[in-house]
Protein backbone atom coordinates (compact mmCIF):
# COMPACT_ATOMS: atom_id res chain seq x y z
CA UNK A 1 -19.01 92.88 -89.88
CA UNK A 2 -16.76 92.36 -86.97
CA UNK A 3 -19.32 92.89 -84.02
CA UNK A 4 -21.76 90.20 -86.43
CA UNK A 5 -18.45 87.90 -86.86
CA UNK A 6 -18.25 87.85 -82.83
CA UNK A 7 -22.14 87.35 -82.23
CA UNK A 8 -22.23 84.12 -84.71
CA UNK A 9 -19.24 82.67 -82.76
CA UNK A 10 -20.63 83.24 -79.23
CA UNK A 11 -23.81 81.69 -80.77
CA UNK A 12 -22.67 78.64 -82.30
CA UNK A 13 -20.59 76.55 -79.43
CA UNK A 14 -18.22 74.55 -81.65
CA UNK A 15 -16.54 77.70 -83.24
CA UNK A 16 -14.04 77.51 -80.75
CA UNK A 17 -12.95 74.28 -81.88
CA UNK A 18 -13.06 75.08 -85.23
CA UNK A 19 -11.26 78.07 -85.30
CA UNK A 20 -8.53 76.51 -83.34
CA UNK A 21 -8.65 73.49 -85.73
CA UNK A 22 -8.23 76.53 -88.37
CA UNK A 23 -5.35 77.80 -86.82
CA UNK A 24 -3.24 74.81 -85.74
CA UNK A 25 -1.67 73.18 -88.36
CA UNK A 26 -3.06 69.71 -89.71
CA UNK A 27 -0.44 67.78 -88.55
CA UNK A 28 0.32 69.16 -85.35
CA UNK A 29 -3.83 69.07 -84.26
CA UNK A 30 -3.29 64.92 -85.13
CA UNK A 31 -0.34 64.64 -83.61
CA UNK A 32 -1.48 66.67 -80.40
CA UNK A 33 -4.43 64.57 -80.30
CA UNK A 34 -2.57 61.18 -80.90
CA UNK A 35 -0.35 61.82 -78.13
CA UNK A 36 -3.37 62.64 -75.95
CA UNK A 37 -5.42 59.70 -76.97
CA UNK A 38 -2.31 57.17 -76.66
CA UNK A 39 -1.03 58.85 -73.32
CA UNK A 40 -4.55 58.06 -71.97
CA UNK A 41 -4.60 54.78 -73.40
CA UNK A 42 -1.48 54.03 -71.89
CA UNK A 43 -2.41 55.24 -68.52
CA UNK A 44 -5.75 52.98 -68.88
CA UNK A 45 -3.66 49.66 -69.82
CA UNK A 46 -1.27 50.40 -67.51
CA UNK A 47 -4.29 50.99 -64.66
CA UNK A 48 -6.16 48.02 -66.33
CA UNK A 49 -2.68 45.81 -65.91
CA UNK A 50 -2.28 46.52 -62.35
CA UNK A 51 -5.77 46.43 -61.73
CA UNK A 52 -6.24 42.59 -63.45
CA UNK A 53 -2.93 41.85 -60.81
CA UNK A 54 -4.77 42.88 -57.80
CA UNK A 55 -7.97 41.10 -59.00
CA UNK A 56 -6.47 37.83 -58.86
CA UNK A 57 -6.09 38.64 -54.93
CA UNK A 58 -8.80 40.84 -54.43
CA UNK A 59 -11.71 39.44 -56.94
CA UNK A 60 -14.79 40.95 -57.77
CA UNK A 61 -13.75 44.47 -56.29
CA UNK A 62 -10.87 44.60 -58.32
CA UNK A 63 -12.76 43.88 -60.97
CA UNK A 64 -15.32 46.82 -60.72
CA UNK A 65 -12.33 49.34 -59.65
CA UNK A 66 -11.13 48.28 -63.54
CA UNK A 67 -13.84 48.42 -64.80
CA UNK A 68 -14.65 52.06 -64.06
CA UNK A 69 -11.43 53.03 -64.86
CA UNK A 70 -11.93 51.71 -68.71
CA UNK A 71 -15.35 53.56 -68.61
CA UNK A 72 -14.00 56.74 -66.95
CA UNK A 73 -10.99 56.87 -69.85
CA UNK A 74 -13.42 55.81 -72.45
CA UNK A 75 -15.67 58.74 -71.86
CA UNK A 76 -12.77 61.06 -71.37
CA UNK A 77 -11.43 60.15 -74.99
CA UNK A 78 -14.83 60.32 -76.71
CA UNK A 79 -15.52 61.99 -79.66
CA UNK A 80 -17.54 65.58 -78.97
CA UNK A 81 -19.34 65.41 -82.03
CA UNK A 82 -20.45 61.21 -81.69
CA UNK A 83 -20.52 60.96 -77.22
CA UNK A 84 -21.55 57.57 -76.14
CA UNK A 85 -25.09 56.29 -76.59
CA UNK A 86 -26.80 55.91 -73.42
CA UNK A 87 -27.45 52.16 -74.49
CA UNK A 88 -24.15 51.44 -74.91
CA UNK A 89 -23.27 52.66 -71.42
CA UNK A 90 -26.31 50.76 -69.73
CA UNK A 91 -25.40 47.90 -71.54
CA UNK A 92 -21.71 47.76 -70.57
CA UNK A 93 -22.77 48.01 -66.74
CA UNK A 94 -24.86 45.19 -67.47
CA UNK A 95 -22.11 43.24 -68.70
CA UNK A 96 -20.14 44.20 -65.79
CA UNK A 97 -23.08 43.64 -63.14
CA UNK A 98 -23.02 39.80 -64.93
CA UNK A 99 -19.78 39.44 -64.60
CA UNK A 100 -19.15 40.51 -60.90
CA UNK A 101 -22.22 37.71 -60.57
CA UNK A 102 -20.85 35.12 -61.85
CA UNK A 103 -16.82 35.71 -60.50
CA UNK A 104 -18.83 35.66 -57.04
CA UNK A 105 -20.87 32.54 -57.46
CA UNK A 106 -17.56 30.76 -58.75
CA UNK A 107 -16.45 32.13 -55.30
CA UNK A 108 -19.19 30.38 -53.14
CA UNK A 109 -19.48 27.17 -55.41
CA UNK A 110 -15.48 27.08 -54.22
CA UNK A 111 -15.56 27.53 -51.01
CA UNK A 112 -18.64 25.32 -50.44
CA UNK A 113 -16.89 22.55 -52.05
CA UNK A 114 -14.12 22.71 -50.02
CA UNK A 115 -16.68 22.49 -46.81
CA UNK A 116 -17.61 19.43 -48.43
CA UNK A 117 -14.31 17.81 -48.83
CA UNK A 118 -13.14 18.75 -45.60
CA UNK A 119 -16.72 17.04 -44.12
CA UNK A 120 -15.83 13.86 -45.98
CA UNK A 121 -12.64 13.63 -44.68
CA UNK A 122 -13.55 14.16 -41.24
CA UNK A 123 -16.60 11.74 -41.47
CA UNK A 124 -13.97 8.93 -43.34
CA UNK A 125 -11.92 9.37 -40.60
CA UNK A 126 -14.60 8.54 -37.79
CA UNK A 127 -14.61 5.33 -39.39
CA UNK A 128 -11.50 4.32 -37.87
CA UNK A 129 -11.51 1.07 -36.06
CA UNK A 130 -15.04 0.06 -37.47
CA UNK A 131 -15.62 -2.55 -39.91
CA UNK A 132 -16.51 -2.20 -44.01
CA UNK A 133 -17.82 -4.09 -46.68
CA UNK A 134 -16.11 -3.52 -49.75
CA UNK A 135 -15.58 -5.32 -52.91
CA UNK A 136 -13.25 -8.71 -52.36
CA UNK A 137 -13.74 -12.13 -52.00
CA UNK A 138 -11.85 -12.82 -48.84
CA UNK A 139 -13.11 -14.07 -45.47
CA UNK A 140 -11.37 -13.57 -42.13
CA UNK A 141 -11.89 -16.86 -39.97
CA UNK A 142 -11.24 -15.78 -36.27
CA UNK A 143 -10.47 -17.98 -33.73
CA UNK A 144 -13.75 -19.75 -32.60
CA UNK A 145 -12.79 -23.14 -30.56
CA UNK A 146 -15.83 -23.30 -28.11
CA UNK A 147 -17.55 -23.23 -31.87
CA UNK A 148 -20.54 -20.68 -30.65
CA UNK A 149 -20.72 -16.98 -32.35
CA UNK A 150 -20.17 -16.15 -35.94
CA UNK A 151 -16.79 -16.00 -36.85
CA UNK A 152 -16.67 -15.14 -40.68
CA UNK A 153 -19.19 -12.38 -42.26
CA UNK A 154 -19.19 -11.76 -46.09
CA UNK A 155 -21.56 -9.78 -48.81
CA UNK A 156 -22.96 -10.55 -51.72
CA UNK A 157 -24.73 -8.23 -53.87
CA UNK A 158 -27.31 -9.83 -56.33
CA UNK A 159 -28.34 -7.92 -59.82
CA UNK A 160 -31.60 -9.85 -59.67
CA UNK A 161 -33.66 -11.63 -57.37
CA UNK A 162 -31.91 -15.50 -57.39
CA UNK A 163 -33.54 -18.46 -56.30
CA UNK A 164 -30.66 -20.34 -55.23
CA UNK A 165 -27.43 -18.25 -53.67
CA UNK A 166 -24.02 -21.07 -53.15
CA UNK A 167 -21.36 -19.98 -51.69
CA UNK A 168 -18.00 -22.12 -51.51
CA UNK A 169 -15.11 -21.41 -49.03
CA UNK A 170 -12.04 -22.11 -50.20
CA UNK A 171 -8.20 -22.43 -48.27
CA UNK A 172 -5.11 -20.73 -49.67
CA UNK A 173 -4.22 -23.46 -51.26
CA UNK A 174 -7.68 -23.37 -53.44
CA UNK A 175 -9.26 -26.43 -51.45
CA UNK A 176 -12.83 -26.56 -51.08
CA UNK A 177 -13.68 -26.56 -47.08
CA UNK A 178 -17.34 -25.84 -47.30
CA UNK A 179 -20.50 -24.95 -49.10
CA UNK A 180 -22.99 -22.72 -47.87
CA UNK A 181 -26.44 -23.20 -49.41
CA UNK A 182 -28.25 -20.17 -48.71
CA UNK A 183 -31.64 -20.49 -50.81
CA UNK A 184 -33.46 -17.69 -52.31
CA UNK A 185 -32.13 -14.02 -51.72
CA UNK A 186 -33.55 -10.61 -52.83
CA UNK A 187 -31.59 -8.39 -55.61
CA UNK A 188 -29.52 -5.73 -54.05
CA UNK A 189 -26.77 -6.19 -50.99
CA UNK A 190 -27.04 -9.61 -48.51
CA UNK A 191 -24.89 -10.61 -45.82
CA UNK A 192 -23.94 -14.11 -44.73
CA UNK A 193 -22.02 -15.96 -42.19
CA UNK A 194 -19.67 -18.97 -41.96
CA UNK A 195 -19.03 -20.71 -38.45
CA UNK A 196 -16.14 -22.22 -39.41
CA UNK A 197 -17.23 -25.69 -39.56
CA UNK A 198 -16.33 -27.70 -42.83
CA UNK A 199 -18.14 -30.38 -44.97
CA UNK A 200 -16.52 -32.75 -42.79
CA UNK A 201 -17.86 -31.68 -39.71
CA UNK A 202 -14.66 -30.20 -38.38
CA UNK A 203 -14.21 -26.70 -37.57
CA UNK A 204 -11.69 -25.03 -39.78
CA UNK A 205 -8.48 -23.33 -37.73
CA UNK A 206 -8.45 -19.58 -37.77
CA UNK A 207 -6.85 -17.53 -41.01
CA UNK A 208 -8.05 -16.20 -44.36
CA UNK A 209 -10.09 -18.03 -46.87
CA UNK A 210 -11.57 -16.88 -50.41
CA UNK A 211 -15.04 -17.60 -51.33
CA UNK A 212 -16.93 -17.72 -54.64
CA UNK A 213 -20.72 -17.04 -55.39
CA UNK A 214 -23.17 -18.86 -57.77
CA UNK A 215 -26.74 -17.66 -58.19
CA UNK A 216 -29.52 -19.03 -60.34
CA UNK A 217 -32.77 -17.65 -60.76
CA UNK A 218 -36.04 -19.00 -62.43
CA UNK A 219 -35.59 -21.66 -64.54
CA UNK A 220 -31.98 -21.78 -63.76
CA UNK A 221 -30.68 -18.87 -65.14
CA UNK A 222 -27.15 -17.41 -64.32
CA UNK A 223 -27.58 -14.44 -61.84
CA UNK A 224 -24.93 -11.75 -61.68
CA UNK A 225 -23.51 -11.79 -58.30
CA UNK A 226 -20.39 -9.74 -56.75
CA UNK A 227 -18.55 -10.61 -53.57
CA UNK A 228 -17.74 -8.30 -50.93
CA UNK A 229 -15.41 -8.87 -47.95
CA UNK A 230 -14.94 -7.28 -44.70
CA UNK A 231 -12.20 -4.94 -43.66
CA UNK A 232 -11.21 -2.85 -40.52
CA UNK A 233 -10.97 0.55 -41.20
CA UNK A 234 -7.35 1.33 -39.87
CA UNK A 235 -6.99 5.25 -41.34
CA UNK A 236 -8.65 8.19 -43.41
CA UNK A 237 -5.78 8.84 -46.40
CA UNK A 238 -6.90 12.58 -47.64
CA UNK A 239 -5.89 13.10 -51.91
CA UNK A 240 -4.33 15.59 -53.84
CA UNK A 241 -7.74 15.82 -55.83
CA UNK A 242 -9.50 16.71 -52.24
CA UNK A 243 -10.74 13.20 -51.98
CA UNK A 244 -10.62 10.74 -49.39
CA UNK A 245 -9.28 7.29 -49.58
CA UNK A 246 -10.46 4.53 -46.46
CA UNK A 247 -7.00 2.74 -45.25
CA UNK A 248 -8.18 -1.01 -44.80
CA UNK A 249 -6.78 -3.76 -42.86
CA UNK A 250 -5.47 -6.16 -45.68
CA UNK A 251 -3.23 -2.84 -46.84
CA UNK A 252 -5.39 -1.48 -49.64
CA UNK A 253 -7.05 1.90 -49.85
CA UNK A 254 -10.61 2.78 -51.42
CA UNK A 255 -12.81 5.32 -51.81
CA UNK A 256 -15.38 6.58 -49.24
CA UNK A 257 -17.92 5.47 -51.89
CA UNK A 258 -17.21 2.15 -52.55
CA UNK A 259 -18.19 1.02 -48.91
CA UNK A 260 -21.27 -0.67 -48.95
CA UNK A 261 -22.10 -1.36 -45.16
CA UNK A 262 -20.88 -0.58 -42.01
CA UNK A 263 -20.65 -2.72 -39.05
């Protein structure tokens, strides 16, 4: 009976566990396993804790160090009579594989962003000492006494072809000095120019003046029609947002965007 007792327990390779389960005490098997389990578990947060640290520095690296850790003590802890499913392992190190992916696009989208910004701001800065057309109604009359050469340029941008573009030149004190006829005009962006001459047939001294737009287009209807000015380009302001604001000559600031032609 003995030598038959010893052949089934060679033969069958859990008898070791159970006869030590047999043998322990109830409690003291739980507790002993407990203590294991929650000593490892410990020992995996506390890896997983530093590990998530470090990542923030290190980044997708990190991330697959922890990773393997949590799959290392995971196996280590299983249960002998249910191990892990193959699936579930292939499946977690597809999880992992995506996530490492993503974390490193995130990476590149970052960093080529930041090219970009840094581009902008150097190419807003080469415009430094040129001229813009941005939104505003104001015109800069130089000083033009031997009255040959344009001295005021200004933009008008048309939402619909117009058959009839006016534009009136105004003083500071809102008097009308003179009105530009300019006939038909395309949709989209135009540029004009005043001489400086008035509706008297003088020539208007040099300083800023305002203009307005009117614009009509078959069968007299209104046509939408927005003013631009233009401004010397004195400066390149860089944001906290990694934008890049354009430092004009009349003391404003806009954005690289809203210029509509350079000169």
């Amino acid at each position: 009976m003995t030598t038959s007792s010893t052949s089934a327990t060679a033969a069958n390779p859990w008898s070791a566990i159970l006869s030590n389960s047999t043998v322990a005490p109830p409690s003291t098997s739980t507790s002993s396993t407990g203590s294991t389990g929650s000593g490892s578990a410990t020992g995996g947060t506390s890896s997983a804790s530093s590990s998530s640290s470090a990542g923030s520095t290190s980044g997708s690296q990190n991330l697959q160090q922890t990773f393997l850790q949590l799959l290392v003590a995971q196996m280590n802890n299983q249960d002998p009579l249910n191990p892990m499913d193959s699936t579930q392992l292939t499946s977690q190190l597809a999880q992992i594989s995506t996530v490492t992916g993503i974390n490193n696009l995130n990476t590149n989208i970052s960093q080529l962003l930041t090219q970009l910004q840094q581009s902008a701001t150097i190419q807003s800065g080469m415009l430094t000492g040129h001229n813009v057309m941005v939104a505003g109604s104001g015109l800069n009359l130089a000083s033009n006494s031997s009255g040959s050469g344009v001295s005021a340029v200004g933009g008008i941008n048309l939402g619909s072809a117009a058959q009839n573009v006016t534009v009136t030149v105004s003083d500071s004190s809102g008097n009308v000095v003179q009105t530009l006829n300019l006939g038909p005009m395309s949709a989209g962006f135009q540029d004009f120019a005043w001489d400086g001459s008035t509706s008297s047939g003088s020539t208007a001294p040099a300083g800023n003046y305002q203009f307005s737009v009117t614009a009509t287009g078959s069968g007299g209807a209104s046509v939408t029609a927005s003013p631009y000015n233009l401004q010397p380009v004195i400066g390149a302001v860089p944001q906290s947002n990694g934008a890049t604001q354009l430092m004009l000559g009349n003391g404003s600031q806009v954005p690289y965007t809203s210029v509509m032609q350079i000169m």
